[in-house]
N, C-alpha and C. Protein backbone atom coordinates (compact mmCIF):
# COMPACT_ATOMS: atom_id res chain seq x y z
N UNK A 1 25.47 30.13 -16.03
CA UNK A 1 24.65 28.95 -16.27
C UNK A 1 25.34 27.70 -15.73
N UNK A 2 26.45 27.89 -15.70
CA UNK A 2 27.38 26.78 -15.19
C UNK A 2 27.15 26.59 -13.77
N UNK A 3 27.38 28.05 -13.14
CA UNK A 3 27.46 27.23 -11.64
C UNK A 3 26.21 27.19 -11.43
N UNK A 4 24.91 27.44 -11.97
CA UNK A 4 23.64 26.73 -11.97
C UNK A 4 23.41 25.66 -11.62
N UNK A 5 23.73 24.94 -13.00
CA UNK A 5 23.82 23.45 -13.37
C UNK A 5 24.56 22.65 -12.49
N UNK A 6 25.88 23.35 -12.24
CA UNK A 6 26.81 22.76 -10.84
C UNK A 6 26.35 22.52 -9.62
N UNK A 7 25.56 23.63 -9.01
CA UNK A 7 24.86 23.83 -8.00
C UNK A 7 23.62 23.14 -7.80
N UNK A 8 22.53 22.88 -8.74
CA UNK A 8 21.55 21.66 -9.12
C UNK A 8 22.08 20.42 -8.46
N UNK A 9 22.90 20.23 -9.39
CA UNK A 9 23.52 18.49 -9.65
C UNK A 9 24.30 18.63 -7.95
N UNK A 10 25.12 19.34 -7.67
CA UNK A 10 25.77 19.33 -5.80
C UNK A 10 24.52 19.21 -4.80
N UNK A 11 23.42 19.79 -5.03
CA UNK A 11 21.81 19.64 -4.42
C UNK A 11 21.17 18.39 -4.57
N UNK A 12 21.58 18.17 -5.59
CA UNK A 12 20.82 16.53 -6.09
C UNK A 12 21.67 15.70 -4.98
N UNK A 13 22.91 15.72 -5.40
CA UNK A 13 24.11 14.44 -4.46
C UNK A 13 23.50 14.57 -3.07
N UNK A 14 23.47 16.06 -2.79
CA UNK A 14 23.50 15.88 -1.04
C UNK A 14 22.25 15.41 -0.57
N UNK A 15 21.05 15.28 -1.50
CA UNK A 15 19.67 14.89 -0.90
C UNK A 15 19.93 14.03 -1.74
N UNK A 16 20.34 13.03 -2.45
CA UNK A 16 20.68 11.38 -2.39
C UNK A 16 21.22 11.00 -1.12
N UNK A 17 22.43 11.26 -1.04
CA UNK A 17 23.16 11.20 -0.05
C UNK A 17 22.59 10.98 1.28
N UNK A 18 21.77 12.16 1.83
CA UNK A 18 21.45 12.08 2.94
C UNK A 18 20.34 10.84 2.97
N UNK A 19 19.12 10.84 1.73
CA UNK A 19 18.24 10.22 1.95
C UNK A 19 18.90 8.46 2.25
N UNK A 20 20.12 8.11 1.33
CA UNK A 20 20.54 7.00 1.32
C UNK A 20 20.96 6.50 3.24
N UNK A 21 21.47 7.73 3.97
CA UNK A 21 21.80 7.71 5.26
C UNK A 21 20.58 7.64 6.45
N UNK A 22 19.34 8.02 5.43
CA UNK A 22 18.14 8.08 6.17
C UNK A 22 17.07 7.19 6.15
N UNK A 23 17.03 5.99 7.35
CA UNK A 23 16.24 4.89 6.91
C UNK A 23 15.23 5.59 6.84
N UNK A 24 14.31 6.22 6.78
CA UNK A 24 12.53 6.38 6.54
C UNK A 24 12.98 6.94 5.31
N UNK A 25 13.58 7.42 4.55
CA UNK A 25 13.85 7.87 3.45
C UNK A 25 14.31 6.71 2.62
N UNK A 26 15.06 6.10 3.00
CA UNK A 26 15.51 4.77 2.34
C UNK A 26 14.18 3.94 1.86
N UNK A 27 13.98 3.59 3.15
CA UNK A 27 12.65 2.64 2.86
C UNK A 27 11.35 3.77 1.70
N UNK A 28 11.61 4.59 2.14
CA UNK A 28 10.15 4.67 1.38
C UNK A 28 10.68 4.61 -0.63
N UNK A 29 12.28 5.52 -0.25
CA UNK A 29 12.53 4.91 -2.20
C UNK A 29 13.05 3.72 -2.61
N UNK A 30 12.92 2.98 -1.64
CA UNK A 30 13.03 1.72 -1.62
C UNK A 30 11.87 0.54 -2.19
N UNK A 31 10.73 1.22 -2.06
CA UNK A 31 9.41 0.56 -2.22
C UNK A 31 8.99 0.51 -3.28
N UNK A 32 8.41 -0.44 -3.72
CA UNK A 32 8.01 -0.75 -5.14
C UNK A 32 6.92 -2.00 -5.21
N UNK A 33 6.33 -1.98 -6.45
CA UNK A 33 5.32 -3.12 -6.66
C UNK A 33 5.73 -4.77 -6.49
N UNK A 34 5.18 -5.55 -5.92
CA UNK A 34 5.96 -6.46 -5.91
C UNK A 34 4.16 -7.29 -6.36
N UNK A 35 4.77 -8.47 -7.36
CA UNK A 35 3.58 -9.32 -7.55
C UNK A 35 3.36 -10.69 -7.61
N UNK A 36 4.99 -11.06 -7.13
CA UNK A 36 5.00 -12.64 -7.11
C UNK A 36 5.91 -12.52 -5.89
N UNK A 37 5.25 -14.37 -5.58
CA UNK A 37 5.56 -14.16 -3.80
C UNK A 37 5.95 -16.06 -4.00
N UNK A 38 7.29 -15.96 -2.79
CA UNK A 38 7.36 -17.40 -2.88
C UNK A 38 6.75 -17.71 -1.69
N UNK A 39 6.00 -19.16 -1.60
CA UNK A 39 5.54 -19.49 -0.31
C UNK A 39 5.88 -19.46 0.73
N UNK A 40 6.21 -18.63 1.61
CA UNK A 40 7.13 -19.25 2.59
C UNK A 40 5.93 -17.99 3.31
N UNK A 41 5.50 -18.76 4.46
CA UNK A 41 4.89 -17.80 5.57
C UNK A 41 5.01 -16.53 6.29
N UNK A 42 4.16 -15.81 6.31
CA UNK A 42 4.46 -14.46 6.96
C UNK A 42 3.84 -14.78 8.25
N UNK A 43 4.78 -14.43 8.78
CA UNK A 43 4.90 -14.75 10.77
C UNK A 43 3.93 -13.53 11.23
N UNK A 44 3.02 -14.57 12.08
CA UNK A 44 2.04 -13.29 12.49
C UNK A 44 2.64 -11.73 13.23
N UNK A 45 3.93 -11.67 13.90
CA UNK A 45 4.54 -10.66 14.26
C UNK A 45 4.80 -9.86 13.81
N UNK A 46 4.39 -10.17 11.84
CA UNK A 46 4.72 -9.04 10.99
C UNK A 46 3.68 -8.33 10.59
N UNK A 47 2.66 -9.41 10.34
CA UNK A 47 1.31 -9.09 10.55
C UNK A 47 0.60 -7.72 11.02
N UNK A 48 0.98 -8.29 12.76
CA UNK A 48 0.61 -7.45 13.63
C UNK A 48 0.93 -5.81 13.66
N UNK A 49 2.47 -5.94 13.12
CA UNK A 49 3.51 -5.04 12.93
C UNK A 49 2.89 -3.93 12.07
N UNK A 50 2.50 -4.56 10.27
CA UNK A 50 2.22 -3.91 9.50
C UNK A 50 0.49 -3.27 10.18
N UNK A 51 -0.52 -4.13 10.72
CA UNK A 51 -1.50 -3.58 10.87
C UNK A 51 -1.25 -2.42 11.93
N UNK A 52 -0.37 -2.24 12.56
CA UNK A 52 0.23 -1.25 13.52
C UNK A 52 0.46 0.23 12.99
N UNK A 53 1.46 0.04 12.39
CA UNK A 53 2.03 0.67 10.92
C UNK A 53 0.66 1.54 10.46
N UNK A 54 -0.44 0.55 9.80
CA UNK A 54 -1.28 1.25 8.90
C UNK A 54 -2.36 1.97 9.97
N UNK A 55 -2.16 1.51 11.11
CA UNK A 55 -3.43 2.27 12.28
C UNK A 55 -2.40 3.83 13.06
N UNK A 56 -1.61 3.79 12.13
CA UNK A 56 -0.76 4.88 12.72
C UNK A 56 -0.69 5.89 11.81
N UNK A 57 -1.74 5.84 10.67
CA UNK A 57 -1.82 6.93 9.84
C UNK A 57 -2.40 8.02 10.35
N UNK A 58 -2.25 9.25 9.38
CA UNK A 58 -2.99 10.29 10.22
C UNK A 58 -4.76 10.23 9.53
N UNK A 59 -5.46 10.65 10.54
CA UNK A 59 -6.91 10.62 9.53
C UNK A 59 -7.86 12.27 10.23
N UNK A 60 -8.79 11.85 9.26
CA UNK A 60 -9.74 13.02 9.39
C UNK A 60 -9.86 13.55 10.68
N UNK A 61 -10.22 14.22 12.09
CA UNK A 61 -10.51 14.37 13.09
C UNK A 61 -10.35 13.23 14.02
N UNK A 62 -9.58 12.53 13.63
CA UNK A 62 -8.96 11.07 14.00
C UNK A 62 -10.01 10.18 14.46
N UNK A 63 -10.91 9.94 13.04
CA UNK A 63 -11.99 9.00 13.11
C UNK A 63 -11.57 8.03 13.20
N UNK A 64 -10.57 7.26 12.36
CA UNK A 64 -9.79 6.17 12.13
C UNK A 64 -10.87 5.11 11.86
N UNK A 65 -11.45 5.21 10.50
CA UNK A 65 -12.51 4.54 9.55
C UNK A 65 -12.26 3.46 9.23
N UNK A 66 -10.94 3.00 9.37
CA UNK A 66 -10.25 1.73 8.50
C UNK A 66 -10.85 0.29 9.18
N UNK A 67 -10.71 -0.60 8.73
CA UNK A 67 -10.96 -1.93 9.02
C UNK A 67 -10.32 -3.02 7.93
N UNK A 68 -9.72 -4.01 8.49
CA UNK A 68 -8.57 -4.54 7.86
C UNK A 68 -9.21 -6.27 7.94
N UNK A 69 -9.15 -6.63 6.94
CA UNK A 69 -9.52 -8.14 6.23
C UNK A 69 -8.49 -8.73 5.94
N UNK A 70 -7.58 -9.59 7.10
CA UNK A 70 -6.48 -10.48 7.16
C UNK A 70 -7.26 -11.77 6.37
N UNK A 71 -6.79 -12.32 5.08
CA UNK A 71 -7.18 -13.18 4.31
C UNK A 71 -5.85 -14.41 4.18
N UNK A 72 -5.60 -15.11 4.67
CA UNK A 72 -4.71 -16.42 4.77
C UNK A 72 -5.49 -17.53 4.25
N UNK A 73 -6.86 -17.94 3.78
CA UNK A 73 -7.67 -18.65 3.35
C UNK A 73 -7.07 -19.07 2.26
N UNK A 74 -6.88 -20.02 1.16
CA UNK A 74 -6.64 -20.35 -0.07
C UNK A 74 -7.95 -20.33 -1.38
N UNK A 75 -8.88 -20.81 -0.60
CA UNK A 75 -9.87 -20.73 -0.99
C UNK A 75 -10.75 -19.22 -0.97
N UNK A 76 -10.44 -18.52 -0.34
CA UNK A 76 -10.58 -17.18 -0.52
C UNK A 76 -9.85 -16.38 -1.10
N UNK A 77 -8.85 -16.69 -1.15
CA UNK A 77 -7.87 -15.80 -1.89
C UNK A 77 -8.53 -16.16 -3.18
N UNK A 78 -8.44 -17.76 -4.00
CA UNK A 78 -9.01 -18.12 -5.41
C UNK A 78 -9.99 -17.23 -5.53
N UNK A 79 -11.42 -17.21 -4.66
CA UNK A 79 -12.58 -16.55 -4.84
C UNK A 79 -12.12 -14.68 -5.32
N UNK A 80 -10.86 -14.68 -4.40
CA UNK A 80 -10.72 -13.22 -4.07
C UNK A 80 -10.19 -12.50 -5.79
N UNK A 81 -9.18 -13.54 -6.47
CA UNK A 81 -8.04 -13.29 -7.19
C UNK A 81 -9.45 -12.94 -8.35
N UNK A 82 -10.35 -14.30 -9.03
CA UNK A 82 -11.61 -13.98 -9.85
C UNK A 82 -12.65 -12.96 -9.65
N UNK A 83 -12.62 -12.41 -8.49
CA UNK A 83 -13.66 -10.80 -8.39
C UNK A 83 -12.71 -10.03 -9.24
N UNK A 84 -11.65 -9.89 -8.56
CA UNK A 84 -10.53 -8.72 -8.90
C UNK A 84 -9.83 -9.30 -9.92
N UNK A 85 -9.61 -9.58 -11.09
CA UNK A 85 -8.65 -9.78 -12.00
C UNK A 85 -7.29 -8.58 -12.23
N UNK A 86 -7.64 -7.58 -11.80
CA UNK A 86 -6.37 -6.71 -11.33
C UNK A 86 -5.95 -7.11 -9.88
N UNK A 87 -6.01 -7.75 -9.25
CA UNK A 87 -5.40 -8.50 -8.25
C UNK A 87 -5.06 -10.15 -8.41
N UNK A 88 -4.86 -10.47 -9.52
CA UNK A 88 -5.00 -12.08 -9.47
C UNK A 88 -3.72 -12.58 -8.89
N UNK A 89 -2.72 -11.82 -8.27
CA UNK A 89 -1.34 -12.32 -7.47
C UNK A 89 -1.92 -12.94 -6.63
N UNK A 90 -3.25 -12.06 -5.60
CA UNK A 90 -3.86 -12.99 -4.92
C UNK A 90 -3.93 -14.56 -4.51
N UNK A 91 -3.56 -15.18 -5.92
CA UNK A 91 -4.16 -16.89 -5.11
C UNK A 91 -2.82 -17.11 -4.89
N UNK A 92 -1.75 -16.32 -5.39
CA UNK A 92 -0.38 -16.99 -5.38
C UNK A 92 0.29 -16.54 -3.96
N UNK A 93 -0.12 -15.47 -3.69
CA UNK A 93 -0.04 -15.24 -1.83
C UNK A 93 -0.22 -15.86 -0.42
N UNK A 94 0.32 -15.81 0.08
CA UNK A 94 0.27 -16.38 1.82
C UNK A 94 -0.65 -15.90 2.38
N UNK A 95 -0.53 -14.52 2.32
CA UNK A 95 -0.97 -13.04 2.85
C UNK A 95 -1.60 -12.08 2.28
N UNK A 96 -2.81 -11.87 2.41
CA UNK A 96 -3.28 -11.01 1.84
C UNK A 96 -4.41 -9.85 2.74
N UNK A 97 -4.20 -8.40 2.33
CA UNK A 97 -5.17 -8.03 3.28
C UNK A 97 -6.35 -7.25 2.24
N UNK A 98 -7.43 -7.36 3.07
CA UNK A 98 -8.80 -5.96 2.14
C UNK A 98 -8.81 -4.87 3.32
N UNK A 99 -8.80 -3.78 2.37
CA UNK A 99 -8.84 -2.24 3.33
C UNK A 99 -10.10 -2.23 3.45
N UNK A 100 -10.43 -1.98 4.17
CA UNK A 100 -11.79 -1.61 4.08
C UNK A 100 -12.19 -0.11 4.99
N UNK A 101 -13.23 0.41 4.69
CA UNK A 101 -13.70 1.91 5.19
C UNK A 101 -15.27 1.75 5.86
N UNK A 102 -15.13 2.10 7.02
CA UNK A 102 -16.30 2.24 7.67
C UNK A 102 -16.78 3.45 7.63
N UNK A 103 -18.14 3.72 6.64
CA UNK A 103 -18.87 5.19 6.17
C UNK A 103 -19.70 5.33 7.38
N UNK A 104 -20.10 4.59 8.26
CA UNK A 104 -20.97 5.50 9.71
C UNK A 104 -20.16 6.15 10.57
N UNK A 105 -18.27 5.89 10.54
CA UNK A 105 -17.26 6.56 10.91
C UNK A 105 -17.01 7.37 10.49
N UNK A 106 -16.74 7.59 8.99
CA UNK A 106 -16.22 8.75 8.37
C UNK A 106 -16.67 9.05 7.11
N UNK A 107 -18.06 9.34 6.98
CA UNK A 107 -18.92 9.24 5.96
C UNK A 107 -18.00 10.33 4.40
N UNK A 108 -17.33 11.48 4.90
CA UNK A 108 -16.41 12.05 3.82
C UNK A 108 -15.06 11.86 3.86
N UNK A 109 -14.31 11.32 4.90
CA UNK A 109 -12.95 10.92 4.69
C UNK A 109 -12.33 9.97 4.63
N UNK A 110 -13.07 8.43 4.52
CA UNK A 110 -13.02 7.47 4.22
C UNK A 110 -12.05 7.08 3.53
N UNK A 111 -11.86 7.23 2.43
CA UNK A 111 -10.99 6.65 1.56
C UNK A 111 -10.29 7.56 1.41
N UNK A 112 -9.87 9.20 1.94
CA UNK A 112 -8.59 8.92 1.91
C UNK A 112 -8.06 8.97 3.36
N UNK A 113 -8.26 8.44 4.58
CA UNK A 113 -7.67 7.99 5.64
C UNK A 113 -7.05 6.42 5.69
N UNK A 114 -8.25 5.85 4.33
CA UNK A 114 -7.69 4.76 4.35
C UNK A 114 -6.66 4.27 3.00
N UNK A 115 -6.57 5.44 2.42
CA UNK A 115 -5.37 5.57 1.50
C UNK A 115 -4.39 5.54 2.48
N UNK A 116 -4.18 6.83 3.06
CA UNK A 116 -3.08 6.82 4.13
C UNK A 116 -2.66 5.46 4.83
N UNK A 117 -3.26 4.85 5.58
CA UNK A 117 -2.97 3.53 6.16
C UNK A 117 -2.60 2.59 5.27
N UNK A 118 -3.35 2.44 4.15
CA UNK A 118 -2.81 1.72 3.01
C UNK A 118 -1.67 1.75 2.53
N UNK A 119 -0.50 3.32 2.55
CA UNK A 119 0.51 3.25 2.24
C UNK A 119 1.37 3.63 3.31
N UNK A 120 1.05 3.06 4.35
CA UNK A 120 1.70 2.98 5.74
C UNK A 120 1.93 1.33 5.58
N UNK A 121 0.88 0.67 5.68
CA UNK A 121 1.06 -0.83 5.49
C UNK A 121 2.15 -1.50 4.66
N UNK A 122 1.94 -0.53 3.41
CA UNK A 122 3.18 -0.94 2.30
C UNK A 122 4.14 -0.78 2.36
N UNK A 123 4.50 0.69 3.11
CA UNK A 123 5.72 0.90 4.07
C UNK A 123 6.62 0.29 4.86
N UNK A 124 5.59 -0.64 6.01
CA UNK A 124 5.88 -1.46 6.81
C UNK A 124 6.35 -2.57 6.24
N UNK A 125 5.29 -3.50 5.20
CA UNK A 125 5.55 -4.52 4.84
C UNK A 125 7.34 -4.04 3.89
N UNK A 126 8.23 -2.90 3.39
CA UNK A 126 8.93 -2.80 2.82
C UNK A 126 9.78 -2.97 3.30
N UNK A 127 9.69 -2.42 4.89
CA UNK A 127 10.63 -2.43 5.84
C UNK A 127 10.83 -4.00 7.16
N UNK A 128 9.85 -4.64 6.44
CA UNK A 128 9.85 -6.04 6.97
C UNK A 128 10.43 -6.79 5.80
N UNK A 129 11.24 -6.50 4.87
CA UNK A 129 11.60 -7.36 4.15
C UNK A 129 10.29 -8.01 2.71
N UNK A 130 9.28 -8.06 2.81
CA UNK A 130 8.15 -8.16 2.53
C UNK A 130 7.64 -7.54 0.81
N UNK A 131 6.95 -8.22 0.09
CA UNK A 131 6.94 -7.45 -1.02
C UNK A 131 5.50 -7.44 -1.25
N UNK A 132 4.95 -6.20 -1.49
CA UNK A 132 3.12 -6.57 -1.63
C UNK A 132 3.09 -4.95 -2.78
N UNK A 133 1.52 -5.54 -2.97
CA UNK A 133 0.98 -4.34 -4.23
C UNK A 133 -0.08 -4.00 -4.14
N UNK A 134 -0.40 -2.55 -4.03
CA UNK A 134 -2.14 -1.76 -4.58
C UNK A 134 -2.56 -2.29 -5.56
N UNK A 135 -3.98 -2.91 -4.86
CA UNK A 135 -4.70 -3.15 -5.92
C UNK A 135 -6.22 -2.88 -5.66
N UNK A 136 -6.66 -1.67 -6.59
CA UNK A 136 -7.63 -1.06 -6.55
C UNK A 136 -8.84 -1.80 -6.74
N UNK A 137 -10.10 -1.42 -5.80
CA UNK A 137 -11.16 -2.10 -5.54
C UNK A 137 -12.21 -1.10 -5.49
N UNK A 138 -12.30 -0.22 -4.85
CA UNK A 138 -13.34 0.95 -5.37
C UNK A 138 -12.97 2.07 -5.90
N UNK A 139 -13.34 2.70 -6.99
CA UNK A 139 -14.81 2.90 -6.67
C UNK A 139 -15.62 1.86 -7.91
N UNK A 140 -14.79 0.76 -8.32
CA UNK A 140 -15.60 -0.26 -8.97
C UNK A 140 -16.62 -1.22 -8.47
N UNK A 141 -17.76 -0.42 -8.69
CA UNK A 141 -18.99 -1.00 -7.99
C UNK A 141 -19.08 -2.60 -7.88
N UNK A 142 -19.21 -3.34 -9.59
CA UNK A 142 -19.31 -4.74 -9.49
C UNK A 142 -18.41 -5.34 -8.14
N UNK A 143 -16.89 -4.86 -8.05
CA UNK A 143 -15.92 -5.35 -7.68
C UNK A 143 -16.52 -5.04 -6.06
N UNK A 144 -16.56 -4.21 -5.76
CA UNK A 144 -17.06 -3.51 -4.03
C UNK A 144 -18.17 -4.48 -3.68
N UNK A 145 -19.77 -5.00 -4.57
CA UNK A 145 -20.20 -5.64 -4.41
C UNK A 145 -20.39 -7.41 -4.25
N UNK A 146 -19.35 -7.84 -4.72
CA UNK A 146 -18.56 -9.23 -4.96
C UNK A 146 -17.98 -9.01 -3.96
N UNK A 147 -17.18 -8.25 -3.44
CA UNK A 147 -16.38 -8.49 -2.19
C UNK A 147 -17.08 -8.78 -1.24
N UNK A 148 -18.29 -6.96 -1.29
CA UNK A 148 -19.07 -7.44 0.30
C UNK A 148 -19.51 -8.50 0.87
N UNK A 149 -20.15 -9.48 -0.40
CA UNK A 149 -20.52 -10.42 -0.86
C UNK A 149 -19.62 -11.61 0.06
N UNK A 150 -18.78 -11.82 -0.65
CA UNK A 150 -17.72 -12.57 -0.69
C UNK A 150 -16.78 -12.86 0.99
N UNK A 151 -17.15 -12.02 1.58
CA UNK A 151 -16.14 -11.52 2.94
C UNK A 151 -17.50 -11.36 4.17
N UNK A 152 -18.57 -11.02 3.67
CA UNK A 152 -19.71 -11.01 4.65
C UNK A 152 -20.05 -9.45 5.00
N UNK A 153 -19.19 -8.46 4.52
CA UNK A 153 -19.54 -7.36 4.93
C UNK A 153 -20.32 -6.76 5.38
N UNK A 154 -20.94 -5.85 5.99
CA UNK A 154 -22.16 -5.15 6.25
C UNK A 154 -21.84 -4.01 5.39
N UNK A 155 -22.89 -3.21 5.54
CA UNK A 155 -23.57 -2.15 4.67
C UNK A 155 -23.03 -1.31 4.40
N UNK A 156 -22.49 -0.65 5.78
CA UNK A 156 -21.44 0.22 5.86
C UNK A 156 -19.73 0.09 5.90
N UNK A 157 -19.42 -1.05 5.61
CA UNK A 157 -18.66 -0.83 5.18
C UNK A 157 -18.12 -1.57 3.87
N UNK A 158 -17.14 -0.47 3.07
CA UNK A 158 -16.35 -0.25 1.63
C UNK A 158 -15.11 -0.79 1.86
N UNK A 159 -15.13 -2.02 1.01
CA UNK A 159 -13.70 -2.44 0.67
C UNK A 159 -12.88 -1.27 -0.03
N UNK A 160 -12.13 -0.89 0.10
CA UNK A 160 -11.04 0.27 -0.65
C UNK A 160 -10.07 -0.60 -2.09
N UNK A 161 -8.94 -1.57 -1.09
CA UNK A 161 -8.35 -1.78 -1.78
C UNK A 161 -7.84 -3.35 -1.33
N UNK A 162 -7.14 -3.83 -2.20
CA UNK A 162 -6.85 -5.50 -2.00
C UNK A 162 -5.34 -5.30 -1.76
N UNK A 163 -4.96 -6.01 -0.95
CA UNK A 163 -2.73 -5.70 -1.01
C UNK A 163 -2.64 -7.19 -0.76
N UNK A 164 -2.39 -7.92 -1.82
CA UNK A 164 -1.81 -8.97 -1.44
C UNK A 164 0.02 -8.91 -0.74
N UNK A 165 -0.02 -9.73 0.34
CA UNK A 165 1.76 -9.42 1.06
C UNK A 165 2.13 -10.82 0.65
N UNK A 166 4.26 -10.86 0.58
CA UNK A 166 4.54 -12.24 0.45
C UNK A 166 5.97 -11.65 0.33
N UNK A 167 6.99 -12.99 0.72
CA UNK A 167 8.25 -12.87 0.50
C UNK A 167 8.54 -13.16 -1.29
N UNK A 168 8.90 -11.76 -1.78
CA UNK A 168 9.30 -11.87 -3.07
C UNK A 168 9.86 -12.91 -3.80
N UNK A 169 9.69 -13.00 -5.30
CA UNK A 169 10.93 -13.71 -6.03
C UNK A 169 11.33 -13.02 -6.70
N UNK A 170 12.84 -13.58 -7.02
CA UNK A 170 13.50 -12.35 -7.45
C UNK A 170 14.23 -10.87 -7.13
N UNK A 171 14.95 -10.45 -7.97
CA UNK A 171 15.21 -9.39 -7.69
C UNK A 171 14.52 -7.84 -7.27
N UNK A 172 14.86 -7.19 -6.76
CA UNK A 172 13.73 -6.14 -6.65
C UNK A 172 14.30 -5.09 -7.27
N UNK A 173 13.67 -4.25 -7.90
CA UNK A 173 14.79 -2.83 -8.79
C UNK A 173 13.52 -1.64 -8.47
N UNK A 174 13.18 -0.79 -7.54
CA UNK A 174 12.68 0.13 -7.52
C UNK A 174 12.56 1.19 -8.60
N UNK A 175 11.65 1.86 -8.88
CA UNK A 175 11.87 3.02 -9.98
C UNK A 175 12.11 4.41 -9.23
N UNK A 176 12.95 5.20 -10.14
CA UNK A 176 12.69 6.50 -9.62
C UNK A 176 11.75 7.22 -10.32
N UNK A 177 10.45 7.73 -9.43
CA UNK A 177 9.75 8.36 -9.71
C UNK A 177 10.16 10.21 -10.08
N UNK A 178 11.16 10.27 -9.23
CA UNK A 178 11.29 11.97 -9.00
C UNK A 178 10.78 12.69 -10.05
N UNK A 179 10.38 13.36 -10.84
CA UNK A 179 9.84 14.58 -11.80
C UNK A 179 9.89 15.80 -11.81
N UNK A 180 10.98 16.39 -11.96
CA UNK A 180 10.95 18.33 -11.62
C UNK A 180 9.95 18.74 -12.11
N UNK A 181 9.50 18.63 -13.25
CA UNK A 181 8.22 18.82 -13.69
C UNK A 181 7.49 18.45 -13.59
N UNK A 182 7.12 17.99 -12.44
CA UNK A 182 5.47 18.18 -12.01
C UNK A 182 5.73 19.01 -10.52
N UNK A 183 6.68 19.93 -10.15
CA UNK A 183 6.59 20.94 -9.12
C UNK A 183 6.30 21.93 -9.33
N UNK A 184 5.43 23.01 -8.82
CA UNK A 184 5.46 24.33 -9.10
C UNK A 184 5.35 24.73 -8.02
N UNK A 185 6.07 25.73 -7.84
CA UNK A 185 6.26 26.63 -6.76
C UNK A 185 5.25 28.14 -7.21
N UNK A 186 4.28 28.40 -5.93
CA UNK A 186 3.63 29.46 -5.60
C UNK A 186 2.26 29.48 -6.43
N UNK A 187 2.57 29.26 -7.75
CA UNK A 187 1.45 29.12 -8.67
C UNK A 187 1.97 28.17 -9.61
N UNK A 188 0.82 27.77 -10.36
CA UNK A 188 1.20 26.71 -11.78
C UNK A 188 1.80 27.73 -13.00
């Protein structure tokens, strides 16, 4: 049972270890919610960067459904923060984007191609220094309809999700998610 337990914990070090040596590994346990942002501008180069990032996800038969709502407005963001009260970081942001899903593109894989890009974006923005947060928008109808509303949308397309971006305050302390128990191997 010993050299079990020994052997575990020597498995654990070396995949810390390596992941700590491995920036795409770094960055991604590196990432975390971030919800307050000090003013200071996000340079369109990062912008560009992260929308890069999130168009580099993989998707359905590579419909690539997504459509992206760069929001720098102040006055939109206010409008934006009162639809979504689970997004109200919103007015306090520089930067903010809406995912959005085009259903005459990808009428069944929609949301999750644009999950994927969504946490490509967050990725990017992690690895730009950058601190931003999921904030869920459908499948809450009121909320999907206030947006369309709100942004001019057409018909077909579904806001997904709200990510407000911004240079953090504060410290950042990531969580570890890891869970042995929730793996099962072959069957549950």
């Amino acid at each position: 049972m010993k050299k079990i337990l020994w052997l575990l914990m020597l498995c654990f070090f070396a995949v810390t270890v390596y992941a700590k040596t491995n920036e795409s590994l770094e960055n991604i346990f590196s990432r975390t919610s971030i919800r307050s942002y000090t003013d200071k501008k996000v340079d369109k180069e990062k912008v560009d960067l992260m929308i890069q990032a999130a168009m580099s996800a993989p998707s359905a038969m590579n419909y690539q459904p997504w459509e992206f709502i760069v929001i720098t407005d102040k006055k939109i963001l206010k409008k934006l923060a009162k639809i979504a009260p689970n997004a109200a970081y919103v007015k306090d942001s520089r930067l903010t984007f809406v995912i959005c899903g085009d259903t005459t593109t990808s009428e069944k894989f929609w949301i999750q191609d644009c999950c994927a890009a969504t946490e490509n974006l967050l990725l990017a923005a992690n690895s730009l220094g950058l601190g931003a947060v999921w904030c869920a928008v459908y499948p809450f109808d009121e909320k999907v309809k206030d947006i369309k509303k709100l942004l001019d949308l057409p018909e077909n397309i579904i806001p997904l999700n709200i990510i407000p971006v911004g240079y953090y305050k504060g410290e950042v302390t990531p969580k570890d998610k890891y869970n042995k128990f929730k793996i099962h191997n072959n069957k549950w």
